[in-house]
N, C-alpha and C. Protein backbone atom coordinates (compact mmCIF):
# COMPACT_ATOMS: atom_id res chain seq x y z
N UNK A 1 -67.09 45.63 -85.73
CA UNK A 1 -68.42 45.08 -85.62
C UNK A 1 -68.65 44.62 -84.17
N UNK A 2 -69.59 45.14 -83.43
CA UNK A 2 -69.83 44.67 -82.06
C UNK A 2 -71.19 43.63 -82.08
N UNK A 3 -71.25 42.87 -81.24
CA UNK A 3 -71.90 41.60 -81.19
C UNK A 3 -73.10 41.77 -79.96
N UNK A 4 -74.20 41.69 -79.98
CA UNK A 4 -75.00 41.82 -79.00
C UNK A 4 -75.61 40.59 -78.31
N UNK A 5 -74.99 40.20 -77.38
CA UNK A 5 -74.85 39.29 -76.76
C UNK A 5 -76.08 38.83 -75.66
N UNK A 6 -76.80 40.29 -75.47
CA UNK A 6 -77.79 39.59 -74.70
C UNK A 6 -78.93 38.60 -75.40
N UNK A 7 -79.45 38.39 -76.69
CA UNK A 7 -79.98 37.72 -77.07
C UNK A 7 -79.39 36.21 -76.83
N UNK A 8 -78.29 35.80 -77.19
CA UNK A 8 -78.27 34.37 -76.51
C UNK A 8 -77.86 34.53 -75.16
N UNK A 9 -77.66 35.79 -74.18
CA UNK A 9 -78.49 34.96 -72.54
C UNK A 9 -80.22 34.85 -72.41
N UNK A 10 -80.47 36.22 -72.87
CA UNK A 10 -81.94 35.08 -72.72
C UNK A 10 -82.59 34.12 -73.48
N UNK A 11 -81.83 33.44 -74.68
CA UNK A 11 -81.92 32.18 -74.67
C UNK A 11 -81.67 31.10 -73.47
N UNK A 12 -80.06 31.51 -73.27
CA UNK A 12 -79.76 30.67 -72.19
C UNK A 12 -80.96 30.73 -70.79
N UNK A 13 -81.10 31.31 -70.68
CA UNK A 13 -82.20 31.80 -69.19
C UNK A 13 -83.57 31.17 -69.99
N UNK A 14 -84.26 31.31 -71.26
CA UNK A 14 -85.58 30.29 -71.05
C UNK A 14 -85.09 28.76 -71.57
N UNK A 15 -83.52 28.19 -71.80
CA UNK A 15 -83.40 26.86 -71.82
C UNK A 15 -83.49 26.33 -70.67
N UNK A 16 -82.85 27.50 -69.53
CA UNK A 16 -82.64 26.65 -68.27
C UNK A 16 -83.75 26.68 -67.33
N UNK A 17 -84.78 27.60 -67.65
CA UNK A 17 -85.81 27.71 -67.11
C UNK A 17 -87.27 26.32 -67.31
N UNK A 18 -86.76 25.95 -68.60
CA UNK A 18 -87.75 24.99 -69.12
C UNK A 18 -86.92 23.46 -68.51
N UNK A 19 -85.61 23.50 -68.26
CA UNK A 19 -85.18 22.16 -68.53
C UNK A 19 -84.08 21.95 -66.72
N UNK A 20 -84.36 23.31 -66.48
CA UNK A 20 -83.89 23.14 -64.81
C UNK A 20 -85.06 23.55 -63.82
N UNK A 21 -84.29 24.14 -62.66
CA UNK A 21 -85.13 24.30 -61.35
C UNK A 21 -84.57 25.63 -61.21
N UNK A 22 -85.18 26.23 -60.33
CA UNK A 22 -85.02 27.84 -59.61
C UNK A 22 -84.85 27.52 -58.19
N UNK A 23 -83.52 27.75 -57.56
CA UNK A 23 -82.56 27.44 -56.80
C UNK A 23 -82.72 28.68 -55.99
N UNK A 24 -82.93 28.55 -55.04
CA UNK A 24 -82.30 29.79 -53.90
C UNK A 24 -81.15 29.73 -53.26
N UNK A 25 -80.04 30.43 -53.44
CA UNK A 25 -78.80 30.36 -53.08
C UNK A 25 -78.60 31.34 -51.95
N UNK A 26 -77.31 30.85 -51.03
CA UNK A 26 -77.28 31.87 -49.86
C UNK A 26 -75.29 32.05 -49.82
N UNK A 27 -75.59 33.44 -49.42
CA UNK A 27 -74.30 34.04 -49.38
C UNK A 27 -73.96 34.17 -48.29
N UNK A 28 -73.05 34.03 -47.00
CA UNK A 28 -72.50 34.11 -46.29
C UNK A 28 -71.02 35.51 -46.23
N UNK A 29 -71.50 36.37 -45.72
CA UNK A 29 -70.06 37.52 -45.47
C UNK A 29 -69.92 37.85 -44.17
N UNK A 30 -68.46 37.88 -43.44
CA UNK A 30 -68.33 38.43 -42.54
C UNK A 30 -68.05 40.00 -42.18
N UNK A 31 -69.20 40.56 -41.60
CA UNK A 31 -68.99 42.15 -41.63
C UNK A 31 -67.60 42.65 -40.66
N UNK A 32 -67.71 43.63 -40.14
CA UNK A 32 -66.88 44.31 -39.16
C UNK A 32 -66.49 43.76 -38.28
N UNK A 33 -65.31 43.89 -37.34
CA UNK A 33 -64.78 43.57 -36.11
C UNK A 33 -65.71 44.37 -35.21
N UNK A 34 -66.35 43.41 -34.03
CA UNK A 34 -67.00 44.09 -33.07
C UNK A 34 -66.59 43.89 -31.17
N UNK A 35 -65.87 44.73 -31.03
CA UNK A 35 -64.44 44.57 -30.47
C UNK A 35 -65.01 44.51 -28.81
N UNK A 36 -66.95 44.81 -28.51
CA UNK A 36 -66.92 44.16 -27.40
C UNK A 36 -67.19 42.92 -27.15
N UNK A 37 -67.49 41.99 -28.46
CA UNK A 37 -67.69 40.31 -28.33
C UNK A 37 -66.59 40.08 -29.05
N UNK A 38 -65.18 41.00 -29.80
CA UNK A 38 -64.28 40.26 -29.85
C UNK A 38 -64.32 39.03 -31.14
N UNK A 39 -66.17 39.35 -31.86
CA UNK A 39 -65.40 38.65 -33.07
C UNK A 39 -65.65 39.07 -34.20
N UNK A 40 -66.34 38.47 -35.46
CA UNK A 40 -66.58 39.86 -36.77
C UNK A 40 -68.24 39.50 -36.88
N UNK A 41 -68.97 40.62 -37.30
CA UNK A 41 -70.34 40.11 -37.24
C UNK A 41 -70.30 39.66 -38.58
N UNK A 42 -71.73 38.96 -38.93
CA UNK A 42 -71.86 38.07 -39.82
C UNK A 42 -73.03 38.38 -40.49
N UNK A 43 -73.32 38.11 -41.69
CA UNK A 43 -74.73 38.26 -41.91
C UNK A 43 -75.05 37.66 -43.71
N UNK A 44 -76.39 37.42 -43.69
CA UNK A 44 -76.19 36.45 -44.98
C UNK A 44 -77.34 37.35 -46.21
N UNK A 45 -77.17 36.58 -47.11
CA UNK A 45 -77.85 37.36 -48.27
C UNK A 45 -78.38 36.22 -49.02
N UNK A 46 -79.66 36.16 -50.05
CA UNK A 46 -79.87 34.92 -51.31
C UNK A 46 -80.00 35.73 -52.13
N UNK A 47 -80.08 35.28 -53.21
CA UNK A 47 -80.55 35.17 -54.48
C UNK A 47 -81.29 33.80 -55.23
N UNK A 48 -81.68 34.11 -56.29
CA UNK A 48 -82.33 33.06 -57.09
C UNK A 48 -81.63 32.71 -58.30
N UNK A 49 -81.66 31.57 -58.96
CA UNK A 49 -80.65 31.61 -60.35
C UNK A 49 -82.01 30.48 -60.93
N UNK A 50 -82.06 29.70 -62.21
CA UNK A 50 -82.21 29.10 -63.24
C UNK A 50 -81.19 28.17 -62.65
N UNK A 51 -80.92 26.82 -62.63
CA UNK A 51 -80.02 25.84 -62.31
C UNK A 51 -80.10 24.47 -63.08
N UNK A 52 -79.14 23.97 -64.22
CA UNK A 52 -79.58 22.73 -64.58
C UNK A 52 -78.48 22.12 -63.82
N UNK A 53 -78.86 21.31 -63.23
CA UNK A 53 -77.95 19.75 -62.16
C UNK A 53 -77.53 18.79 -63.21
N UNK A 54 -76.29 18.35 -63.66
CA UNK A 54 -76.08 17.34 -64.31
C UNK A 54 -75.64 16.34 -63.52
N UNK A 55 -75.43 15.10 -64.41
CA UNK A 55 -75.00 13.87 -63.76
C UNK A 55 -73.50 13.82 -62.95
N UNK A 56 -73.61 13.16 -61.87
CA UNK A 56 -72.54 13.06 -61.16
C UNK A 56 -71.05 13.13 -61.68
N UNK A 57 -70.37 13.81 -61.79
CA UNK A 57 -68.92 14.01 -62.20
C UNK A 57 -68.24 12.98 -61.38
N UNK A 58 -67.88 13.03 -60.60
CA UNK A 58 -66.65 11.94 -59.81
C UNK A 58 -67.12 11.99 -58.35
N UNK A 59 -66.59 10.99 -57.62
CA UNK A 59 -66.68 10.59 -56.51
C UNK A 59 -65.33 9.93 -55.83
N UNK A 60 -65.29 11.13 -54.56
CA UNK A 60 -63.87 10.71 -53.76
C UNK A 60 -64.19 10.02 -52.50
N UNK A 61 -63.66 9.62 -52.45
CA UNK A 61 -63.36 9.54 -50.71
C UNK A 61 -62.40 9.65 -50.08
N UNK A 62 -62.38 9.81 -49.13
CA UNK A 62 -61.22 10.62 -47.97
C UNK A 62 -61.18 9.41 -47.46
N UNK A 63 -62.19 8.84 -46.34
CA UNK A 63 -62.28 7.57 -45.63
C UNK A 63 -63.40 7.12 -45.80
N UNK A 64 -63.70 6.09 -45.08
CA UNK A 64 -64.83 5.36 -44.96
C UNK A 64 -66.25 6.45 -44.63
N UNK A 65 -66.09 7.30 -43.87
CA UNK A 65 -67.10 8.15 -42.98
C UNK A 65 -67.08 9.53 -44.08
N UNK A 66 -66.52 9.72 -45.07
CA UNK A 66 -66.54 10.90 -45.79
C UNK A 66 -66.92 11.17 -46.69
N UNK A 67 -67.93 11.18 -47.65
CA UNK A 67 -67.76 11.02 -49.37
C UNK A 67 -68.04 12.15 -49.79
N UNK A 68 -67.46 12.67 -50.87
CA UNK A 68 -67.65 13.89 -51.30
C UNK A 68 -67.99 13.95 -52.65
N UNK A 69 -69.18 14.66 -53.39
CA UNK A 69 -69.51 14.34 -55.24
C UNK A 69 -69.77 15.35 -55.70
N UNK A 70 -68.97 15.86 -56.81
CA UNK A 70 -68.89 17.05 -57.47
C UNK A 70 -70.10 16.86 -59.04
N UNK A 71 -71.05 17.98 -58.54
CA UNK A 71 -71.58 18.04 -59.56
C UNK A 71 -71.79 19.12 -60.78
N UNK A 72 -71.61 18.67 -61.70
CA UNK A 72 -70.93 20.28 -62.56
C UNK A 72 -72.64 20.75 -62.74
N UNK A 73 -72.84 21.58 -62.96
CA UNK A 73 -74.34 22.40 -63.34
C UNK A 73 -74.02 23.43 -64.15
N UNK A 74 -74.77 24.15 -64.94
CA UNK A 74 -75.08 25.84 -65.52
C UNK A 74 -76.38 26.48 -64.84
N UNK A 75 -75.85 27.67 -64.81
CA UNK A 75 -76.82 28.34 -64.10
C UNK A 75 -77.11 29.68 -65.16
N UNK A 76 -77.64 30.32 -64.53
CA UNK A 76 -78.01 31.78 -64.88
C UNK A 76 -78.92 32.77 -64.23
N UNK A 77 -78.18 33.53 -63.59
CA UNK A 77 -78.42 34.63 -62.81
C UNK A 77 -78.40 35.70 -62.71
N UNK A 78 -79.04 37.00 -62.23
CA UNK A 78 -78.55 38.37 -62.36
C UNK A 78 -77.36 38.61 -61.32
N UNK A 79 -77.35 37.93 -60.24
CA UNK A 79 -76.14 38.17 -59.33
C UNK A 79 -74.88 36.99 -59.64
N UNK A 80 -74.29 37.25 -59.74
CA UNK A 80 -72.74 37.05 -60.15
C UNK A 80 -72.83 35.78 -59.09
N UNK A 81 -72.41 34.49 -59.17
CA UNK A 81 -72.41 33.48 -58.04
C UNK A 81 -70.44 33.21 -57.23
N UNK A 82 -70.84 33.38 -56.23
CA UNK A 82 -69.33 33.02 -56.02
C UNK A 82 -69.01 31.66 -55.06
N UNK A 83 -67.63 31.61 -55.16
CA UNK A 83 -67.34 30.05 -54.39
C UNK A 83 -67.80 30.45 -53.03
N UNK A 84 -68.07 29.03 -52.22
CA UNK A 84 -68.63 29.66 -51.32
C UNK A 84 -70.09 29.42 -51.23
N UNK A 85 -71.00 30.01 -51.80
CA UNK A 85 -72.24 30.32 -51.59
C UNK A 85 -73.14 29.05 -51.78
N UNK A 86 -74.19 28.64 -50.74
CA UNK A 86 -74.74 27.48 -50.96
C UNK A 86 -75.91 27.29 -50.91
N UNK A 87 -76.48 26.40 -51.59
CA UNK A 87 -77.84 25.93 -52.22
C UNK A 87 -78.32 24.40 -51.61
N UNK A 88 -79.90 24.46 -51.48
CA UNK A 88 -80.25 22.98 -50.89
C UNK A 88 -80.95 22.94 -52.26
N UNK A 89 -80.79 21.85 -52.91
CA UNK A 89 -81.62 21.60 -54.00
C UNK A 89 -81.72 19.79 -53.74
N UNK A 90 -83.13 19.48 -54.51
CA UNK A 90 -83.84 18.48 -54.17
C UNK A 90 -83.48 17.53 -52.60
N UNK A 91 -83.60 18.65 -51.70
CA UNK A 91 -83.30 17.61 -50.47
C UNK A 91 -81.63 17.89 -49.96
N UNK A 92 -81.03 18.34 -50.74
CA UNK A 92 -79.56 18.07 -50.43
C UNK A 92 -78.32 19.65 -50.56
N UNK A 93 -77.73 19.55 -49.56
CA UNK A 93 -77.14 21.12 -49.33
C UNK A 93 -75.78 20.77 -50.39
N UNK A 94 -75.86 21.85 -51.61
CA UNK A 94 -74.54 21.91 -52.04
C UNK A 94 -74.01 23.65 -51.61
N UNK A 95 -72.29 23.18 -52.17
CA UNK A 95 -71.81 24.34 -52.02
C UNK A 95 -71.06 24.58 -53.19
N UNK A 96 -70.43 25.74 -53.84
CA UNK A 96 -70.05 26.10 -54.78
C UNK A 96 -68.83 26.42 -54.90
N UNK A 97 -68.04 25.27 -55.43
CA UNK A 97 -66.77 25.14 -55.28
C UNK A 97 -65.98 25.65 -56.71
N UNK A 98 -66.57 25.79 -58.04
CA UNK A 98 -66.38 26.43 -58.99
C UNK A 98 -66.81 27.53 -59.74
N UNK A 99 -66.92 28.20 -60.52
CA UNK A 99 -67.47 29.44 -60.91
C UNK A 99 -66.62 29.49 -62.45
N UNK A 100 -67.17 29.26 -63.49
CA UNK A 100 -66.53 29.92 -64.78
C UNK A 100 -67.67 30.42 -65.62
N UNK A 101 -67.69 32.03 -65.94
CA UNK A 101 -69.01 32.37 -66.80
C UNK A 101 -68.41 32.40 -67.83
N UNK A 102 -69.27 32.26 -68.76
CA UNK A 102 -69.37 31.76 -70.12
C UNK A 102 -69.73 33.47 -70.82
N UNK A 103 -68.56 34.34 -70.93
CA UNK A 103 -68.71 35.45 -71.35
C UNK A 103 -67.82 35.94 -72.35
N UNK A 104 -69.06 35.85 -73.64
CA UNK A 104 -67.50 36.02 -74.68
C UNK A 104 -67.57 37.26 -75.13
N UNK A 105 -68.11 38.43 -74.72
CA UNK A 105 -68.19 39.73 -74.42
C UNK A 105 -68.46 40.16 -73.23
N UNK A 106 -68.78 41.63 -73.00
CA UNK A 106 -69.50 42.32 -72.32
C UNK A 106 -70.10 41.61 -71.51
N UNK A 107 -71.21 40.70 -72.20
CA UNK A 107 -72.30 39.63 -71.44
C UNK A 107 -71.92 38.84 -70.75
N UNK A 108 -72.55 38.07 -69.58
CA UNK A 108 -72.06 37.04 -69.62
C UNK A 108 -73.81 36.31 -69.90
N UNK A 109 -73.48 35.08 -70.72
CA UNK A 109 -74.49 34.34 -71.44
C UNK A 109 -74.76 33.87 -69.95
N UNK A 110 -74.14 33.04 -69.36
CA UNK A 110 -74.40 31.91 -68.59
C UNK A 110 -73.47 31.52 -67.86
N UNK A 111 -73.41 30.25 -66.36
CA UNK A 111 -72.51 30.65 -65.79
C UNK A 111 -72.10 28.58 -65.25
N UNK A 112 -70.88 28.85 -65.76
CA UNK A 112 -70.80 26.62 -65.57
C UNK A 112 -70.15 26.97 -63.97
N UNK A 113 -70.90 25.87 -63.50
CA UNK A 113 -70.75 26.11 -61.84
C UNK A 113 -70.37 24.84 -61.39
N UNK A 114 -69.71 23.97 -60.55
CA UNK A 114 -69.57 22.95 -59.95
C UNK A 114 -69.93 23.09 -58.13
N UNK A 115 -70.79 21.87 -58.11
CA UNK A 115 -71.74 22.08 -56.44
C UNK A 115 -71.32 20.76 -56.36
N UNK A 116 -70.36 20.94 -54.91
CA UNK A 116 -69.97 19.78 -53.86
C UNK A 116 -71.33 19.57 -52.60
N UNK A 117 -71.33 18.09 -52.57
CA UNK A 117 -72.24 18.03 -51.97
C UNK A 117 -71.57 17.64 -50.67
């Protein structure tokens, strides 16, 4: 018996649409070695996802001058999100320090993300 899984992502995609924000995310890759400046060129890419922000997970500090706060979120996107890739949402630049999709087939429903701010 096979299970058709896209019906609960687009559940997931109009929960998070009604109860999050639409995030523009940016990808950062380094292309080729370009051997008369000697370094690799660079060049960036976005996408858009569905994003719900939850409440603050934990808070470290390194020192006095450092603080760092991990916030877990779900997302849902057509492009696959990877660590790395970063988002300014309400005012504030996170980056994407986790990635686990929620794929219990084929699909993936949805995608639990953690954004360091």
């Amino acid at each position: 018996m096979t299970v058709n899984y896209s019906a609960l992502s687009s559940t997931a995609e109009r929960l998070l649409t009604n109860f999050g924000q639409t995030v523009t995310f940016t990808r950062f890759t380094r292309g080729t070695y370009v051997a008369a400046s000697g370094m690799n060129s660079a060049s960036s890419s976005t996408y858009t996802a569905k994003v719900a922000l939850f409440e603050q997970e934990k808070k470290e500090e390194g020192d006095n001058q450092l603080q760092i706060a991990d916030f877990p979120a779900s997302m849902h996107s057509s492009t696959p999100p990877l660590i790395g890739d970063t988002a300014t949402i309400n005012g504030k630049s996170y980056r994407i320090n986790e990635v686990e999709p929620v794929q219990p087939g084929s699909t993936v429903i949805y995608y639990e993300i953690t954004l360091r701010s």
